[in-house]
PDB file of N, CA and C in Angstrom:
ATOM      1  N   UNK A   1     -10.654  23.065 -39.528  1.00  0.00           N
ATOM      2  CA  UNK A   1      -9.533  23.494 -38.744  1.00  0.00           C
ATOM      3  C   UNK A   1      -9.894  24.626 -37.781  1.00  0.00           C
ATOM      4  N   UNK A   2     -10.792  25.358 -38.261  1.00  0.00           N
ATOM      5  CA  UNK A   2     -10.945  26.689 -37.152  1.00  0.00           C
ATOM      6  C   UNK A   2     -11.649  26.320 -36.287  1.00  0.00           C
ATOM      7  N   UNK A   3     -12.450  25.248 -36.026  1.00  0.00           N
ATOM      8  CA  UNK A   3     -13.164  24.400 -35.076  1.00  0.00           C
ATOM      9  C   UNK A   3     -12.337  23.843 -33.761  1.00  0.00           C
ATOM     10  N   UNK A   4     -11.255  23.402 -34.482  1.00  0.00           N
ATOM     11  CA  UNK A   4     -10.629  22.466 -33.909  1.00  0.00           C
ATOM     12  C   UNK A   4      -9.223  23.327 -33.202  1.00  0.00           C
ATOM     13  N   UNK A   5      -8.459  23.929 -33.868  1.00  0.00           N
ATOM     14  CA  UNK A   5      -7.303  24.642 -34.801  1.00  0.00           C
ATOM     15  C   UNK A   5      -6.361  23.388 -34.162  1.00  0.00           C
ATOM     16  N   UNK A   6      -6.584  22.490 -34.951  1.00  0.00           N
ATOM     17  CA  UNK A   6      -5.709  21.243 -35.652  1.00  0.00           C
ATOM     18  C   UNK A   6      -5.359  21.246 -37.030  1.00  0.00           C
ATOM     19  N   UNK A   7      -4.900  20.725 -37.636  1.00  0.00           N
ATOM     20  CA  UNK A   7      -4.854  20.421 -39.482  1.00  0.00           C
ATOM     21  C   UNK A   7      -5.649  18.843 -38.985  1.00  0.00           C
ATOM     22  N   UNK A   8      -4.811  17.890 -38.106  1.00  0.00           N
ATOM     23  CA  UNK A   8      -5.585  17.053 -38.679  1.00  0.00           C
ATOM     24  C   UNK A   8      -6.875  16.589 -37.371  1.00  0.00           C
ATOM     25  N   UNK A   9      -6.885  17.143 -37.243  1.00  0.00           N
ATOM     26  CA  UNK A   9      -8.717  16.992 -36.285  1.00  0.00           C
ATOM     27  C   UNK A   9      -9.615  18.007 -36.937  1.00  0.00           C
ATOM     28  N   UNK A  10      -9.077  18.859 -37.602  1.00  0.00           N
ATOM     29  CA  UNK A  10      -9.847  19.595 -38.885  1.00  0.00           C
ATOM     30  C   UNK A  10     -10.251  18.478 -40.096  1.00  0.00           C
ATOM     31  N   UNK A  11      -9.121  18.008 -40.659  1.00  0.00           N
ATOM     32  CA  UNK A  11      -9.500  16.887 -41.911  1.00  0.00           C
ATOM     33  C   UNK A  11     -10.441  15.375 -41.292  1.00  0.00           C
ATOM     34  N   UNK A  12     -10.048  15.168 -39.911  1.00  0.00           N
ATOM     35  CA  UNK A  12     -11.198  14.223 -39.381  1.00  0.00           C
ATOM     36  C   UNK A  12     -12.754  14.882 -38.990  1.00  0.00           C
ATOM     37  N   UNK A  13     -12.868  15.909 -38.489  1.00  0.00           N
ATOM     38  CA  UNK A  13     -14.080  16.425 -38.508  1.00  0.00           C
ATOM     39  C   UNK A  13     -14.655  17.031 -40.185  1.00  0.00           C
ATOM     40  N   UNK A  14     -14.099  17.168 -40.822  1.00  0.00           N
ATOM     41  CA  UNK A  14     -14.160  17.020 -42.467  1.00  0.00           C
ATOM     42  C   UNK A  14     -14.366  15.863 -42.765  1.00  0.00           C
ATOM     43  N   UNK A  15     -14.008  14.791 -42.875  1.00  0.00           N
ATOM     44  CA  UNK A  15     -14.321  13.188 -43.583  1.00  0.00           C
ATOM     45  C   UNK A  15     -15.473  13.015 -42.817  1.00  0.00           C
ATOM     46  N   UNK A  16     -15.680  13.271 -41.432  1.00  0.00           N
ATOM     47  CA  UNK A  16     -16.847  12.988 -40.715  1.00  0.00           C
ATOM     48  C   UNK A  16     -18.036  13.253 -41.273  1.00  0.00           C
ATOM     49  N   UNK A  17     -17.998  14.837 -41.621  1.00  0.00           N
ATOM     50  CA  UNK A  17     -18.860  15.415 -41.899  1.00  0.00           C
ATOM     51  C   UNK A  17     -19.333  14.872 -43.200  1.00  0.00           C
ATOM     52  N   UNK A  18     -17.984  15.278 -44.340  1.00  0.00           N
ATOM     53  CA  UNK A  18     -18.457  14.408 -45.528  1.00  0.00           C
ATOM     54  C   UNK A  18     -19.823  13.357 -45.479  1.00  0.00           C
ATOM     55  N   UNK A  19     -19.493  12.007 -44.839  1.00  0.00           N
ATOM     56  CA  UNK A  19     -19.825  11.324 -44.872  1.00  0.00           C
ATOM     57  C   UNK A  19     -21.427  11.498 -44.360  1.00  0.00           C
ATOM     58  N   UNK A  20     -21.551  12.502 -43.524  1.00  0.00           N
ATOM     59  CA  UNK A  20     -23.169  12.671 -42.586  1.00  0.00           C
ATOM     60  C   UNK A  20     -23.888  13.260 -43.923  1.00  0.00           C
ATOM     61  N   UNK A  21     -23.284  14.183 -44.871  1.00  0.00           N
ATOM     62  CA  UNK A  21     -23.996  15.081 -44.934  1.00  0.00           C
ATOM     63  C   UNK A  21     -24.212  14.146 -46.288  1.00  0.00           C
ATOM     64  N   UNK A  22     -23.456  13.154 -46.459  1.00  0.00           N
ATOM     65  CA  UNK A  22     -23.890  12.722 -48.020  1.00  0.00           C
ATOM     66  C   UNK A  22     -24.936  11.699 -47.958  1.00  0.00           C
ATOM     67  N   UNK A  23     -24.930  10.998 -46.411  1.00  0.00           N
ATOM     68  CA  UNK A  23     -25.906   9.849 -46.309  1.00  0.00           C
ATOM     69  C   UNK A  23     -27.272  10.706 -45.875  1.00  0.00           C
ATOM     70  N   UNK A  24     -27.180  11.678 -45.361  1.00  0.00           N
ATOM     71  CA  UNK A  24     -28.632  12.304 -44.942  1.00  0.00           C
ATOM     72  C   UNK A  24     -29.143  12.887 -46.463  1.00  0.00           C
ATOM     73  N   UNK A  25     -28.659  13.255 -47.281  1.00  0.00           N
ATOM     74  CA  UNK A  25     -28.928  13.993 -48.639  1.00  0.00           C
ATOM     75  C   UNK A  25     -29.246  12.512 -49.291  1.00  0.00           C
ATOM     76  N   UNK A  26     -29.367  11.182 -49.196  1.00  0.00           N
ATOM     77  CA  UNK A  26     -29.110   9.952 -49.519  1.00  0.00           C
ATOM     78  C   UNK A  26     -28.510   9.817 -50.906  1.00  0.00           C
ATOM     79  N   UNK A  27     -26.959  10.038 -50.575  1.00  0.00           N
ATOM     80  CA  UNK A  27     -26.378   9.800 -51.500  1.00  0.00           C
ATOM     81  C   UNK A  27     -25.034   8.817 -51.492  1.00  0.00           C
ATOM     82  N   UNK A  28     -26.387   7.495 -51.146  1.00  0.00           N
ATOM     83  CA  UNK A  28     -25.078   6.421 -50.490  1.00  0.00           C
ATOM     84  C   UNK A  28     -23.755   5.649 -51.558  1.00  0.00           C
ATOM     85  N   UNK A  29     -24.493   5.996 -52.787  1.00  0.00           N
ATOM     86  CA  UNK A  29     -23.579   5.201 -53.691  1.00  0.00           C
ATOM     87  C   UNK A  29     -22.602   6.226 -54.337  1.00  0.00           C
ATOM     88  N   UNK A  30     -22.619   7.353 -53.896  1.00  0.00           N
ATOM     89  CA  UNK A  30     -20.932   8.594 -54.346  1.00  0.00           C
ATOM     90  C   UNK A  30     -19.803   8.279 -52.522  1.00  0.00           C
ATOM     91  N   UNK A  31     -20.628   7.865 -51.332  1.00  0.00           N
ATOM     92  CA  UNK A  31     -19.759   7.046 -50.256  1.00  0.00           C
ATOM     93  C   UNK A  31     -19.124   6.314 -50.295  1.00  0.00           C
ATOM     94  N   UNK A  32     -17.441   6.107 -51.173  1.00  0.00           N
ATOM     95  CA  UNK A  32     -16.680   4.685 -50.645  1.00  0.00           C
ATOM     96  C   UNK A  32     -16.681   4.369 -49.463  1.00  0.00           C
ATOM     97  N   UNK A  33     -16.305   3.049 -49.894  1.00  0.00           N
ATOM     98  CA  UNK A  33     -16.386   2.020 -48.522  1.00  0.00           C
ATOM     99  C   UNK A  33     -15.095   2.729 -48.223  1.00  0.00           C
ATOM    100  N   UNK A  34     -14.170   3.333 -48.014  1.00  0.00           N
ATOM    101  CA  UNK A  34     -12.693   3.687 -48.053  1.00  0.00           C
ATOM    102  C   UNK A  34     -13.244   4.596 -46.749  1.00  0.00           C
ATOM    103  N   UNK A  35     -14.393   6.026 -47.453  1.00  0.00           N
ATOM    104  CA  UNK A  35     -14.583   6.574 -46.445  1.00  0.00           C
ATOM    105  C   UNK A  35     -15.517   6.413 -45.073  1.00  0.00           C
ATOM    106  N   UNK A  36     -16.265   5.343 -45.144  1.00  0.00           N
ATOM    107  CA  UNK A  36     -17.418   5.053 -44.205  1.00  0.00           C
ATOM    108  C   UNK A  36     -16.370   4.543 -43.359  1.00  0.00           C
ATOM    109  N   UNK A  37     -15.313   3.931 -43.454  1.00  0.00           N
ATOM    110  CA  UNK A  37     -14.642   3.025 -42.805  1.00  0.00           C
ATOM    111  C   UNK A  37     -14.158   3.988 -41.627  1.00  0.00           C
ATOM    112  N   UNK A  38     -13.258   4.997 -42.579  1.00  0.00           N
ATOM    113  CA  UNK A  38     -12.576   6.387 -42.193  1.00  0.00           C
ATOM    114  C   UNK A  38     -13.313   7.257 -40.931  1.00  0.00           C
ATOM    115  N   UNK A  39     -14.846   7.202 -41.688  1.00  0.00           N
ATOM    116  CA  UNK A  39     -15.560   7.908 -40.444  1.00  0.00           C
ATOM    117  C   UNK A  39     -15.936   7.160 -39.330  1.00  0.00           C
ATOM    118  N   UNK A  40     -16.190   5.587 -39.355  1.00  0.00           N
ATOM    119  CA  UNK A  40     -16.645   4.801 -38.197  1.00  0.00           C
ATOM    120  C   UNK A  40     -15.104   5.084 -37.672  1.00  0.00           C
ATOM    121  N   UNK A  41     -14.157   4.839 -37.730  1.00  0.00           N
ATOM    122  CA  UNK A  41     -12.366   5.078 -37.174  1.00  0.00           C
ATOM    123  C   UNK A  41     -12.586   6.505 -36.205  1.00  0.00           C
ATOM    124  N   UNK A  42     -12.943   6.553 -37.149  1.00  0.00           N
ATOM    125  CA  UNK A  42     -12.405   8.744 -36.784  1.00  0.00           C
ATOM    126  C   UNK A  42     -13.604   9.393 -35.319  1.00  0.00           C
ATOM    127  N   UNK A  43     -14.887   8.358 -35.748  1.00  0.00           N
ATOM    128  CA  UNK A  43     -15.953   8.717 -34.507  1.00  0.00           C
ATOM    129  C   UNK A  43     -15.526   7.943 -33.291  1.00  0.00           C
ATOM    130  N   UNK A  44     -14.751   6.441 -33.640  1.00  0.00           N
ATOM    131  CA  UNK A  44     -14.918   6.163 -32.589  1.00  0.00           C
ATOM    132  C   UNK A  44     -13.508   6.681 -31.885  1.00  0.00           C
ATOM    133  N   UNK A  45     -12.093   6.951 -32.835  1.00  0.00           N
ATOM    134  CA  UNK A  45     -11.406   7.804 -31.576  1.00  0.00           C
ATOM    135  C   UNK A  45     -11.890   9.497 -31.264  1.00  0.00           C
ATOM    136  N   UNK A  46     -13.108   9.459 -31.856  1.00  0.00           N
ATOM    137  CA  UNK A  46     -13.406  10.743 -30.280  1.00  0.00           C
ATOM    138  C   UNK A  46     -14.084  10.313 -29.376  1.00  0.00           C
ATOM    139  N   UNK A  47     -14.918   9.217 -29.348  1.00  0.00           N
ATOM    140  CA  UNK A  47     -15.567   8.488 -28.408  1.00  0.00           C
ATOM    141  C   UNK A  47     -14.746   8.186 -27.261  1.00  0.00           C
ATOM    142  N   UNK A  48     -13.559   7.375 -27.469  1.00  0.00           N
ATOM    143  CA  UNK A  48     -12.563   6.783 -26.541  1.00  0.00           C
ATOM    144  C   UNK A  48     -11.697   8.090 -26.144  1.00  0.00           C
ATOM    145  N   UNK A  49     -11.480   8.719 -26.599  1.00  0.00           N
ATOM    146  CA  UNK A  49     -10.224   9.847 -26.419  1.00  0.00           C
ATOM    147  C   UNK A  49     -10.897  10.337 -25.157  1.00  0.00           C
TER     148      UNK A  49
END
Protein backbone atom coordinates (compact mmCIF):
# COMPACT_ATOMS: atom_id res chain seq x y z
CA UNK A 1 0.00 0.00 0.00
CA UNK A 2 2.68 2.66 0.70
CA UNK A 3 3.96 1.97 -2.82
CA UNK A 4 0.96 2.42 -4.34
CA UNK A 5 -1.29 4.24 -1.47
CA UNK A 6 -4.16 2.04 -2.79
CA UNK A 7 -5.55 -0.91 -0.45
CA UNK A 8 -6.16 -2.69 -3.45
CA UNK A 9 -3.14 -2.06 -5.91
CA UNK A 10 -1.27 -2.64 -2.60
CA UNK A 11 -2.88 -6.36 -2.21
CA UNK A 12 -2.20 -6.79 -6.18
CA UNK A 13 1.38 -5.75 -5.98
CA UNK A 14 1.39 -8.20 -2.82
CA UNK A 15 -0.06 -11.44 -4.65
CA UNK A 16 2.39 -10.37 -7.39
CA UNK A 17 5.10 -10.35 -5.40
CA UNK A 18 4.06 -13.41 -3.43
CA UNK A 19 4.14 -15.33 -6.29
CA UNK A 20 7.91 -13.96 -7.77
CA UNK A 21 9.44 -14.39 -4.69
CA UNK A 22 8.18 -18.01 -4.09
CA UNK A 23 9.02 -19.26 -7.69
CA UNK A 24 12.59 -17.65 -7.64
CA UNK A 25 13.25 -19.31 -3.98
CA UNK A 26 11.75 -22.52 -6.12
CA UNK A 27 9.04 -23.12 -4.19
CA UNK A 28 6.59 -24.09 -6.87
CA UNK A 29 4.50 -26.63 -5.09
CA UNK A 30 3.37 -24.10 -1.73
CA UNK A 31 1.99 -21.79 -5.37
CA UNK A 32 -1.79 -22.53 -5.96
CA UNK A 33 -2.96 -22.60 -9.18
CA UNK A 34 -5.65 -20.01 -7.52
CA UNK A 35 -2.65 -17.69 -7.15
CA UNK A 36 -0.49 -17.99 -10.41
CA UNK A 37 -3.73 -17.35 -12.11
CA UNK A 38 -4.25 -14.14 -9.79
CA UNK A 39 -0.78 -12.93 -10.70
CA UNK A 40 -0.85 -13.64 -14.62
CA UNK A 41 -4.58 -11.33 -14.15
CA UNK A 42 -3.07 -8.78 -11.97
CA UNK A 43 0.34 -8.35 -14.41
CA UNK A 44 -1.48 -8.25 -17.24
CA UNK A 45 -3.97 -5.35 -16.02
CA UNK A 46 -0.88 -3.25 -15.42
CA UNK A 47 0.35 -4.04 -18.76
CA UNK A 48 -2.94 -2.80 -20.51
CA UNK A 49 -3.86 -0.03 -17.99
Amino acid sequence: MPLAYSISDGILIGVIAYVIMHAIAGKFKDISITMWVLAVLFVLRYIFI
